[in-house]
Protein backbone atom coordinates (compact mmCIF):
# COMPACT_ATOMS: atom_id res chain seq x y z
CA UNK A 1 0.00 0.00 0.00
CA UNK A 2 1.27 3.55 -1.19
CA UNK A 3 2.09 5.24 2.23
CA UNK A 4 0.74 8.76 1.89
CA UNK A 5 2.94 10.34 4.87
CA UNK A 6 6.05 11.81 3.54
CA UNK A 7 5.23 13.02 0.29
CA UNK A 8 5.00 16.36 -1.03
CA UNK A 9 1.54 18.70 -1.27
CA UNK A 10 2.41 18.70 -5.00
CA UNK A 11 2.51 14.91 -5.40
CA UNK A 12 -0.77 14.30 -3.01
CA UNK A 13 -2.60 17.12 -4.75
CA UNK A 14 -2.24 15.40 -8.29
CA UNK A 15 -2.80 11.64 -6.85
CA UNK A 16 -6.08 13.24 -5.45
CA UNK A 17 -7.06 14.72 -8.51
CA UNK A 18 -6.23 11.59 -10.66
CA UNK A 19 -8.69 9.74 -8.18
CA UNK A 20 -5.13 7.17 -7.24
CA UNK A 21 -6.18 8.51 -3.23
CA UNK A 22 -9.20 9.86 -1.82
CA UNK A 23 -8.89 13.01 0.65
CA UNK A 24 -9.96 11.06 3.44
CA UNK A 25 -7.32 8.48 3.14
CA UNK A 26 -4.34 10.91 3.42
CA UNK A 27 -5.71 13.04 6.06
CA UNK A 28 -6.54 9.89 7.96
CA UNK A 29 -2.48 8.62 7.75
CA UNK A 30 -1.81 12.23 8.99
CA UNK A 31 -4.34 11.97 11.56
CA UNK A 32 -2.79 8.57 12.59
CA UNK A 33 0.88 9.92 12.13
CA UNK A 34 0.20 13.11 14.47
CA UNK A 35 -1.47 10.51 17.31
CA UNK A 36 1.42 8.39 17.40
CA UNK A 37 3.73 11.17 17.28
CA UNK A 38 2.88 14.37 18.53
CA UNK A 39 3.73 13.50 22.18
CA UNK A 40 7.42 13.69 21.34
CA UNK A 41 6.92 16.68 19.24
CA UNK A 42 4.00 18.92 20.92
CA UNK A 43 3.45 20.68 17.37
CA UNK A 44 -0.14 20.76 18.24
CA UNK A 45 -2.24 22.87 19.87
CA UNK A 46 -5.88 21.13 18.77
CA UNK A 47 -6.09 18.32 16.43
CA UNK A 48 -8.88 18.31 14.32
CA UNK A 49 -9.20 14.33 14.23
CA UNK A 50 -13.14 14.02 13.52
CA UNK A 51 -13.63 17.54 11.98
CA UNK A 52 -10.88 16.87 9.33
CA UNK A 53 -12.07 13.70 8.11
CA UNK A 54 -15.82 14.88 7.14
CA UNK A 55 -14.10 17.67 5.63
CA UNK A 56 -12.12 15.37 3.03
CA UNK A 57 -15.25 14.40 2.29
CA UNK A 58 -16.11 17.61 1.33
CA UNK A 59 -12.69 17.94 -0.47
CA UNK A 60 -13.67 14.84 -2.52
CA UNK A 61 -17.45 15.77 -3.79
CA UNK A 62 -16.30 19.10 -4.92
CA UNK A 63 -17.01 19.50 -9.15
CA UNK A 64 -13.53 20.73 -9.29
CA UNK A 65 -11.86 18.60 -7.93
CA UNK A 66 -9.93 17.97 -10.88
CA UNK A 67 -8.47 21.87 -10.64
CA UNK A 68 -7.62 22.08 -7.15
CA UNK A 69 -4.49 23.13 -6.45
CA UNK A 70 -3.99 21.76 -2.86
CA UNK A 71 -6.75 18.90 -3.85
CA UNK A 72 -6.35 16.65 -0.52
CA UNK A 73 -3.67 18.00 1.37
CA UNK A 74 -3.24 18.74 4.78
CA UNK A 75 -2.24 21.42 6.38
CA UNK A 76 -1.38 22.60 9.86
CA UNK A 77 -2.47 25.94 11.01
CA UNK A 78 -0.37 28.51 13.63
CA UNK A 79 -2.84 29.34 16.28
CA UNK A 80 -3.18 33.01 16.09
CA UNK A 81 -4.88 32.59 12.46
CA UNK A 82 -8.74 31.93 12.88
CA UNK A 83 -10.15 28.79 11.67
CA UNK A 84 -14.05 28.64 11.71
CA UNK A 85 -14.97 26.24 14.77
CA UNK A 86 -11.70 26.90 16.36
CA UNK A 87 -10.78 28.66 18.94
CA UNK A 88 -7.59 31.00 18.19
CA UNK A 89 -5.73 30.70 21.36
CA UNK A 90 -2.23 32.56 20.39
CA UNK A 91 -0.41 30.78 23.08
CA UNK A 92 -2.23 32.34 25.99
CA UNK A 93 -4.33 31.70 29.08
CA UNK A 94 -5.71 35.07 28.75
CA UNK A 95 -6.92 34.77 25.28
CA UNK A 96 -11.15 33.27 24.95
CA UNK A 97 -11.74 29.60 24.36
CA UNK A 98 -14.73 30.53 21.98
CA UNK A 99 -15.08 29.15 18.75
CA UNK A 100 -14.07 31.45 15.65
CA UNK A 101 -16.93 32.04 13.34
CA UNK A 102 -15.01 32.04 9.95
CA UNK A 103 -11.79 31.91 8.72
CA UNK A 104 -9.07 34.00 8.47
CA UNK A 105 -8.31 35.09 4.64
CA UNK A 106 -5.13 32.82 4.45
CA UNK A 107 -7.15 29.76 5.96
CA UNK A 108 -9.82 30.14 3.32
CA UNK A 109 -7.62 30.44 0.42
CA UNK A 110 -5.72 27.55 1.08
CA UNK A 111 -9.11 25.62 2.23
CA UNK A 112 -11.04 27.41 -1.42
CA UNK A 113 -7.47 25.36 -3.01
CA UNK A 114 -8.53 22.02 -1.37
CA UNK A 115 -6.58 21.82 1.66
CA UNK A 116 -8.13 20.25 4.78
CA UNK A 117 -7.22 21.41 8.17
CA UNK A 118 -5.74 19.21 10.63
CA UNK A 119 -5.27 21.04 13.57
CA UNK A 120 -3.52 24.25 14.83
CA UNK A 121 0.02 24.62 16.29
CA UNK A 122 1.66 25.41 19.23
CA UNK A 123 3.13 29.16 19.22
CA UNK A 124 4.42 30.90 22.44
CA UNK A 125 2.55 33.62 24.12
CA UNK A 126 1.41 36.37 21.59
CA UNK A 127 3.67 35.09 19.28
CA UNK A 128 6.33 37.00 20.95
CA UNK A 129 9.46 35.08 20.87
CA UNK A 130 11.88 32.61 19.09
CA UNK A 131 11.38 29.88 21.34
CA UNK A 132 7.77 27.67 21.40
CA UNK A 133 6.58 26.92 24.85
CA UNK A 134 3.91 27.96 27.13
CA UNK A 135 0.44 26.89 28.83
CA UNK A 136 -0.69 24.94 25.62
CA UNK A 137 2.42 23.06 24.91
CA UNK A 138 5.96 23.10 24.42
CA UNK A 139 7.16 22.90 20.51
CA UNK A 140 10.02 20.65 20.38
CA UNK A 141 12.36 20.39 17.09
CA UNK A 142 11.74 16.81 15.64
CA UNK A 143 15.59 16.79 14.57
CA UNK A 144 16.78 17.03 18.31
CA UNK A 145 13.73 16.73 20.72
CA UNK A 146 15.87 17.99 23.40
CA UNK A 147 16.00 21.70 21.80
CA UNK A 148 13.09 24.12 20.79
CA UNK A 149 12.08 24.15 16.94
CA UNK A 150 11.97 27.95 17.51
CA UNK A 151 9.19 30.22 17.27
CA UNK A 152 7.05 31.81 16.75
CA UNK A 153 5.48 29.58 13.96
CA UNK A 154 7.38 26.77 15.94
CA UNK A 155 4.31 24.07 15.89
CA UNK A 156 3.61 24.40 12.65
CA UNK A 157 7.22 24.06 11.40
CA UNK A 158 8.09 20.90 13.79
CA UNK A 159 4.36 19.66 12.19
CA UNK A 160 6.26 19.83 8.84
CA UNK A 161 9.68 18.37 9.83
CA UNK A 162 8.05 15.71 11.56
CA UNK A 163 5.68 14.72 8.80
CA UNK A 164 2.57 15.15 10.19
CA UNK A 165 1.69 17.61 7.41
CA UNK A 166 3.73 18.40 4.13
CA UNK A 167 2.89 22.11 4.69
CA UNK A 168 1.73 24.33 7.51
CA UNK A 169 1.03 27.98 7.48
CA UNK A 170 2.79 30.59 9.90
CA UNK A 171 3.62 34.23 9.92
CA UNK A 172 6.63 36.55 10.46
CA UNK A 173 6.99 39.55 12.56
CA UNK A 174 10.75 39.29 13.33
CA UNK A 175 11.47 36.09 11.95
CA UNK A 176 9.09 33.97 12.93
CA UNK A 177 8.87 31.64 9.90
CA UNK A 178 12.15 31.79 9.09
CA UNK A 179 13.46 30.97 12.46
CA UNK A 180 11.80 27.87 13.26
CA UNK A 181 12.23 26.76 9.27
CA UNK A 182 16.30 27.05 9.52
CA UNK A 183 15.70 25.07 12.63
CA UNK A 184 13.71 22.38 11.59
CA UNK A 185 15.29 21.93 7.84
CA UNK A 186 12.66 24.20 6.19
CA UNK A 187 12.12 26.20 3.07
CA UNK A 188 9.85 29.12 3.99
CA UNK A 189 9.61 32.29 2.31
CA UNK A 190 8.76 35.78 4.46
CA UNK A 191 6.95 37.88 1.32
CA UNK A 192 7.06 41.07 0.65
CA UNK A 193 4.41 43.60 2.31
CA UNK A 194 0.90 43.19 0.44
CA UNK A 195 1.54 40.72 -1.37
CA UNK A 196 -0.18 38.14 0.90
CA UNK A 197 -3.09 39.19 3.58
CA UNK A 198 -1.97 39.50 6.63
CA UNK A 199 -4.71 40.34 9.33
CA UNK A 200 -2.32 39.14 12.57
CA UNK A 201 -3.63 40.52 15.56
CA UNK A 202 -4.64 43.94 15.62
CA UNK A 203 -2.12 46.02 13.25
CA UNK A 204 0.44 43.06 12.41
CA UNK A 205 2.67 44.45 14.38
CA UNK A 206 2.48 48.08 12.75
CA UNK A 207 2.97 46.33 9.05
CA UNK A 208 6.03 44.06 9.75
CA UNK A 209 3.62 40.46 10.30
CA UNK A 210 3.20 38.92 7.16
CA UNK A 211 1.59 35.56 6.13
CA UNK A 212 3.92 32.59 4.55
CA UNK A 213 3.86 29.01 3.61
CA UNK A 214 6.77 26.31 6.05
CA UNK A 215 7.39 23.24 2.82
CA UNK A 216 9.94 20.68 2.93
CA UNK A 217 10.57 21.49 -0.93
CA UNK A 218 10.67 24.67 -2.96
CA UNK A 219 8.40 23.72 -5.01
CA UNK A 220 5.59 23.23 -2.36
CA UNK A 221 6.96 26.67 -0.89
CA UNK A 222 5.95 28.06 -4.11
CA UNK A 223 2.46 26.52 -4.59
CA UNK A 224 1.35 27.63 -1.54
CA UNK A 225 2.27 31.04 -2.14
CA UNK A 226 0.50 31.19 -5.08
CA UNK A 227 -2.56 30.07 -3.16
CA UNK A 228 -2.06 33.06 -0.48
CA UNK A 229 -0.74 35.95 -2.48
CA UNK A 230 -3.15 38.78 -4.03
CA UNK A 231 -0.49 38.94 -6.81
CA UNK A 232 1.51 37.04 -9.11
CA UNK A 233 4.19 36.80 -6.20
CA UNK A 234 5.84 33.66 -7.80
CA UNK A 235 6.54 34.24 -11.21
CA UNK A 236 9.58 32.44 -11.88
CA UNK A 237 11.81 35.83 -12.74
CA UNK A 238 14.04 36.13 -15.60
CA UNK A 239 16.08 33.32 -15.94
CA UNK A 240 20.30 33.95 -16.13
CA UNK A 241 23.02 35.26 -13.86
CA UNK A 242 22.46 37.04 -10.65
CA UNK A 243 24.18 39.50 -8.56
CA UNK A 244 24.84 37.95 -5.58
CA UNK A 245 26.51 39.64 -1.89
CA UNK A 246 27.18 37.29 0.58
CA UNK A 247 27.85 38.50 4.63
CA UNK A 248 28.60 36.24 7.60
CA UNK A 249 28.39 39.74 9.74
CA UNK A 250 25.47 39.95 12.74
CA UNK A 251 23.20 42.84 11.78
CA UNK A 252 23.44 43.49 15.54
CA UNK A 253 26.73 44.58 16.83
CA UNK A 254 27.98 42.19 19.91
CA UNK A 255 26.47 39.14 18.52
CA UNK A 256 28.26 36.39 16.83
CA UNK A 257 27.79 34.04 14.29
CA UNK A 258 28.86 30.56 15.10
CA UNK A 259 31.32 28.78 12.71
CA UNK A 260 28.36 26.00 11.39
CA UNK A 261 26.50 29.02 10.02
CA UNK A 262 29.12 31.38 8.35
CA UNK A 263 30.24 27.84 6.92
CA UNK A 264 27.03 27.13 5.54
CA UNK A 265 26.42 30.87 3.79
CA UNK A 266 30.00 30.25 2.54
CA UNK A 267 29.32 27.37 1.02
CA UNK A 268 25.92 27.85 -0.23
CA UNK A 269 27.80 31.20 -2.03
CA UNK A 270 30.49 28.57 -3.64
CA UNK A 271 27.33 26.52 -5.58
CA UNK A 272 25.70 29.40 -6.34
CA UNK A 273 28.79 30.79 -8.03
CA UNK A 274 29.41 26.81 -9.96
CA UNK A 275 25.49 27.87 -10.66
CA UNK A 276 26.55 31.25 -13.29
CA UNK A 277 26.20 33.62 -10.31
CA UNK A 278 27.99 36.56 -9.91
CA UNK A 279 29.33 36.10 -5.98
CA UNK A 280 30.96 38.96 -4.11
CA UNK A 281 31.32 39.22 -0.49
CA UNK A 282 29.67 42.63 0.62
CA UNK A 283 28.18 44.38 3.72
CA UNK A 284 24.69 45.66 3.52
CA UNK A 285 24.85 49.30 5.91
CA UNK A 286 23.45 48.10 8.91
CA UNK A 287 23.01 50.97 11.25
CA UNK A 288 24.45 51.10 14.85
CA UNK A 289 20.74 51.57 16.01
CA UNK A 290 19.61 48.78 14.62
CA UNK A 291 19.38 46.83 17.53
CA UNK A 292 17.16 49.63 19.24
CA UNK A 293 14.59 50.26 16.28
CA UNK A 294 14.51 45.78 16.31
CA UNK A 295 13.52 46.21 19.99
CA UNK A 296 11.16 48.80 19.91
CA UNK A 297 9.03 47.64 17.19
CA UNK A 298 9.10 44.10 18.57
CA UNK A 299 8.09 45.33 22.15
CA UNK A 300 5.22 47.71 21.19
CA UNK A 301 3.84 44.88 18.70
CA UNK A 302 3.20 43.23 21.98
CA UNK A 303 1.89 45.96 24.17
CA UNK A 304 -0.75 46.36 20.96
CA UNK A 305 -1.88 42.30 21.38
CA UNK A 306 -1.63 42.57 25.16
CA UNK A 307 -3.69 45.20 25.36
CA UNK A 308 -7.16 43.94 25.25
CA UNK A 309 -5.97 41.00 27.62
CA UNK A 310 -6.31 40.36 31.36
CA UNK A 311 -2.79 41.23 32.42
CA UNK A 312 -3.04 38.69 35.45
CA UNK A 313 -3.41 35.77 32.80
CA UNK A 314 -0.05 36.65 31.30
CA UNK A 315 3.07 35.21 31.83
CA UNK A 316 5.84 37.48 33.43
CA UNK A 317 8.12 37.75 30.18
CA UNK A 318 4.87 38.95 28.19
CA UNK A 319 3.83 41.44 30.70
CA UNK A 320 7.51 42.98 30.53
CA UNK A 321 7.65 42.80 26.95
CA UNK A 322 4.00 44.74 26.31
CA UNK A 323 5.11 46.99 29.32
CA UNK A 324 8.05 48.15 27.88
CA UNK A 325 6.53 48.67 24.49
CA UNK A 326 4.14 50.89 25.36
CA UNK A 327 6.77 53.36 25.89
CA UNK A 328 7.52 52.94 22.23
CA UNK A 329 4.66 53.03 20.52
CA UNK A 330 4.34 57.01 19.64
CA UNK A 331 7.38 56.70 18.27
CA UNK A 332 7.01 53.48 16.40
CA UNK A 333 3.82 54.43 14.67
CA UNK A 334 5.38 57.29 12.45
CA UNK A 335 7.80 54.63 11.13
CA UNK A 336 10.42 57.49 10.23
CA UNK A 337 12.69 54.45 11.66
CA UNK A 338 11.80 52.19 9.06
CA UNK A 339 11.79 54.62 6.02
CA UNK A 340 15.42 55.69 7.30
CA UNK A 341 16.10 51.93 7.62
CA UNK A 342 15.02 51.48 3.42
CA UNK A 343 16.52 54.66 2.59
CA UNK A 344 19.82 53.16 4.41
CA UNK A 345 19.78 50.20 2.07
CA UNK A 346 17.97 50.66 -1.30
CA UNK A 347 21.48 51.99 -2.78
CA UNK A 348 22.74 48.27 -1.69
CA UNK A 349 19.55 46.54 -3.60
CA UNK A 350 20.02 48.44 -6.43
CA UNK A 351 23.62 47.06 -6.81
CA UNK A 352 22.84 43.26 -5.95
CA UNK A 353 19.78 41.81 -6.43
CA UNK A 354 19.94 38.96 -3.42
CA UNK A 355 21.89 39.07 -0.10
CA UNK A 356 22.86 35.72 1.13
CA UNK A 357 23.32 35.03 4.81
CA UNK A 358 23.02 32.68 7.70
CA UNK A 359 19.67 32.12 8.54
CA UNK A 360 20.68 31.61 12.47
CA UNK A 361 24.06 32.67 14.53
CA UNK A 362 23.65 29.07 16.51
CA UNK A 363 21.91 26.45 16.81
CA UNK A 364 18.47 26.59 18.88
CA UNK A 365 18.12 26.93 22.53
CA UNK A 366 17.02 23.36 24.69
CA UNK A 367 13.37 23.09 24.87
CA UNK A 368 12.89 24.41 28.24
CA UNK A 369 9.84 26.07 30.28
CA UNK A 370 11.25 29.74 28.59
CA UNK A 371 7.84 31.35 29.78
CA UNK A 372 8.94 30.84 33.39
CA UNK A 373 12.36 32.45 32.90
CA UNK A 374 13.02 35.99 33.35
CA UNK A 375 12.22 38.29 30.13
CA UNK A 376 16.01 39.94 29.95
CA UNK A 377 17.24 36.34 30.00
CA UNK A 378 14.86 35.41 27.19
CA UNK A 379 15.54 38.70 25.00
CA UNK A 380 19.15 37.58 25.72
CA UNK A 381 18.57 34.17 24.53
CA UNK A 382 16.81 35.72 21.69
CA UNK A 383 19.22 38.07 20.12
CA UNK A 384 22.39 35.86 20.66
CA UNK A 385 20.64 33.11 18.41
CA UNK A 386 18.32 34.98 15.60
CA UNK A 387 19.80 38.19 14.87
CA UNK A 388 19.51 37.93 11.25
CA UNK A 389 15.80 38.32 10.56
CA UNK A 390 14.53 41.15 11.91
CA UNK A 391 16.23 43.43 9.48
CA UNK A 392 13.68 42.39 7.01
CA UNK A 393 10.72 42.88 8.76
CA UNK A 394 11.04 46.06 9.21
CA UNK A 395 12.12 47.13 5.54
CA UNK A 396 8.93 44.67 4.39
CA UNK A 397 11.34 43.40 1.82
CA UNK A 398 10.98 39.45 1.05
CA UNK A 399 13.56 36.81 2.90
CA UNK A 400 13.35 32.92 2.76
CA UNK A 401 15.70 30.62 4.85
CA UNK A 402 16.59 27.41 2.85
CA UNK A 403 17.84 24.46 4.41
CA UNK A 404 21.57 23.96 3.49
CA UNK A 405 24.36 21.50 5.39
CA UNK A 406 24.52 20.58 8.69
CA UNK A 407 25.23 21.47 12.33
CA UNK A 408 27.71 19.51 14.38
CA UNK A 409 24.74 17.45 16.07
CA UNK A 410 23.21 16.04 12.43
CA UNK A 411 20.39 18.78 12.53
CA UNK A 412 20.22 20.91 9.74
CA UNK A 413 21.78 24.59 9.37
CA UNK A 414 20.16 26.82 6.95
CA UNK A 415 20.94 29.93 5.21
CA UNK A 416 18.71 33.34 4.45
CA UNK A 417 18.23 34.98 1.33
CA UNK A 418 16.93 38.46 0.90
CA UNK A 419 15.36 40.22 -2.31
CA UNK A 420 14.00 43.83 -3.03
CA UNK A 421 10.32 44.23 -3.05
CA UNK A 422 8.74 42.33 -5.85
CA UNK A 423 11.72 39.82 -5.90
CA UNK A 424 9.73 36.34 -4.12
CA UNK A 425 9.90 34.62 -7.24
CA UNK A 426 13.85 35.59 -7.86
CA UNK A 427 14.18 34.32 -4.55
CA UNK A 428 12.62 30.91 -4.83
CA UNK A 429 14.24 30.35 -8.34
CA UNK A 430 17.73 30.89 -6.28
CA UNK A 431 16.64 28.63 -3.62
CA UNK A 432 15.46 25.97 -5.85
CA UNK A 433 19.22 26.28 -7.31
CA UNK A 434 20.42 25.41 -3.83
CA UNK A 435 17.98 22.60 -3.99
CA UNK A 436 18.93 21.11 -6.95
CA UNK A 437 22.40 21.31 -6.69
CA UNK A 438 22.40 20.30 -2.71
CA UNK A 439 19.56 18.14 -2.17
CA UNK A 440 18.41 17.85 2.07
CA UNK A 441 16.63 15.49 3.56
CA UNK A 442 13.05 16.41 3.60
CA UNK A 443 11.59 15.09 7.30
CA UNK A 444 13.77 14.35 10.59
CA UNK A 445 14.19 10.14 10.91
CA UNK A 446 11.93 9.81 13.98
CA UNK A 447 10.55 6.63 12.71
């Protein structure tokens, strides 16, 4: 018997359409797959295991059913996107336990494509940090259970790398697909502002939250985008050589990047050159306040979520987060610091067309109770590990991490590339380059 588990949304999509599999079948191996599995991994939040089924049903009586672009497949949710019967719990105690009454926009696309909804991930508290732990769950990465799969789309990614899904849907507000992706041996892709929906919380974190598919291939990466976007976000871009700059350097000055990741960018930079790339190593002009603008967008994000909340129902590193944001947020909502921050590094983009990087500095923190730590020793934990993506947020410029080599321990290392707005499909046609030329394993060997 063909063993559904494991295979791409592309190749389930067109076995489902061809009538070889019916809906119900390959959400019920998922189904089955996440039971036996999801204690090890805590990727879930709610499992949809009797809703899901009916709804392959659905899937399969549909008249087009032929045309459906995700005919069949399942896909995990991050739980601070609404899914009708749901409740949206964003990692909180203080959040309501009633049921959502439609979808979010991203949730219906992907469910108008023919996806089926298995059940919605694990994130920390208000999607706040890099790490995925918290009253619902603790996300652990299926590659090494014994360290986080990062955050804050953490469930859904470990979902992924664990095969309990071929694709999930997260979001990004300072790297929160593209930290849990590099962690868990993920292609995601951040897009561009407006080119997908967003709708995260109340403001999307003043415009830097966007909406974005976690895939084990590029390929699936780019079908799903093309599902979510408004716009023809994936074209596949002109095809020949590239201008290329490649830096190893922390956007944040003090922090470090380990010797597994500035390997890996290297590397990545050597096949892209064997691919008819122009390479050059360059450094993008990172200001010395970078690190302050990062924090002060990131913190009054929060203290926008938190507000509505009962305080006493938050943990302590939430509390300090929103607390400390609030003192930002006049000056965040002008964003003269992001149009400086553009400003600062259009005249790079103009003269490259992708910036390579490491995705991480090191590899991810032990899956620990992080919510009952102190919040300086999380922000610490934080920065020293994932100072790479926020950059990108707060230009709104697109960024993807691609899974490339290895880390000491076996678990994958992963490397970052960045485009100028409009750029998503240059980006994926690079990373399918990497692909191509240095296959990964798609799912962590748990069995």
């Amino acid at each position: 018997m063909t063993s559904w588990v494991g295979r791409t949304a592309v190749e389930i999509a067109a076995a489902v359409r061809e009538k070889q599999v019916t809906p119900r079948e390959v959400v019920a191996e998922h189904l089955a797959r996440i039971e036996r599995l999801d204690g090890r991994i805590g990727a879930f939040r709610a499992v949809r295991a009797q809703a899901a089924p009916a709804e392959a049903d659905e899937v399969a009586a549909r008249g087009d059913l032929a045309a459906l672009p995700l005919a069949g497949v399942p896909v995990a949710v991050k739980d601070n996107l609404a899914v009708r019967g749901e409740s949206t719990r964003v990692g909180s105690a203080a959040t309501p336990d009633a049921p959502a009454g439609a979808d979010h926009v991203t949730v219906a696309r992907l469910r108008a494509a023919g996806a089926v909804v298995v059940g919605l991930t694990n994130v920390p508290e208000l999607c706040v940090f890099g790490t995925t732990e918290g009253v619902h769950g603790t996300a652990r990465n299926p590659w090494d259970v014994s360290r986080t799969a990062g955050g804050s789309s953490g469930g859904s990614a470990a979902a992924v790398a664990a095969g309990m899904a071929p694709i999930a849907l997260g979001n990004d507000g300072m790297g929160s697909l593209r930290i849990p992706a590099a962690n868990c041996g993920l292609v995601t892709i951040k897009p561009g502002h407006g080119v997908v929906p967003a709708g995260i919380g109340d403001g999307d974190w003043f415009g830097m939250s966007e909406n974005g598919p976690l895939a084990t291939t590029v390929e699936d990466a780019r079908l799903m985008l093309s599902v979510l976007a408004d716009t023809d976000a994936v074209r596949a871009g002109e095809p020949g050589a590239l201008k290329i700059a490649v830096s190893v350097r922390s956007p944040v000055a003090g922090v470090t990047v380990s010797g597994p990741y500035t390997g890996a960018a290297r590397e990545a930079a050597g096949v892209l050159v064997r691919a008819g790339h122009h390479v050059e190593r360059a450094e993008p002009p990172y200001p010395l306040s970078l690190s302050m603008t990062s924090l002060a967008h990131w913190t009054a994000g929060t203290a926008v979520d938190a507000a509505p909340l009962d305080p006493r129902l938050l943990t302590r590193r939430t509390r300090v987060h929103a607390a400390l944001g609030r003192r930002f947020m006049n000056g965040v909502r002008d964003g003269s610091a992001r149009d400086e921050l553009r400003r600062r590094l259009e005249p790079f983009f103009a003269k490259y067309d992708v910036l390579l990087t490491p995705a991480l500095a090191r590899r991810p923190p032990k899956a620990a109770a992080w919510h009952e730590r102190g919040w300086l020793r999380n922000i610490l934990v934080n920065t020293n590990y994932s100072p790479l993506t926020p950059p990108w947020n707060l230009t709104g410029w697109p960024a993807m991490a691609v899974p490339f080599g290895t880390l000491p321990s076996g678990a994958p290392a992963a490397v970052q590339l960045v485009g100028r707005p409009g750029s998503e499909g240059e980006l994926l046609r690079v990373a399918e380059q990497l692909e191509q030329l240095r296959p990964w394993r798609r799912t962590a060997p748990l069995d």
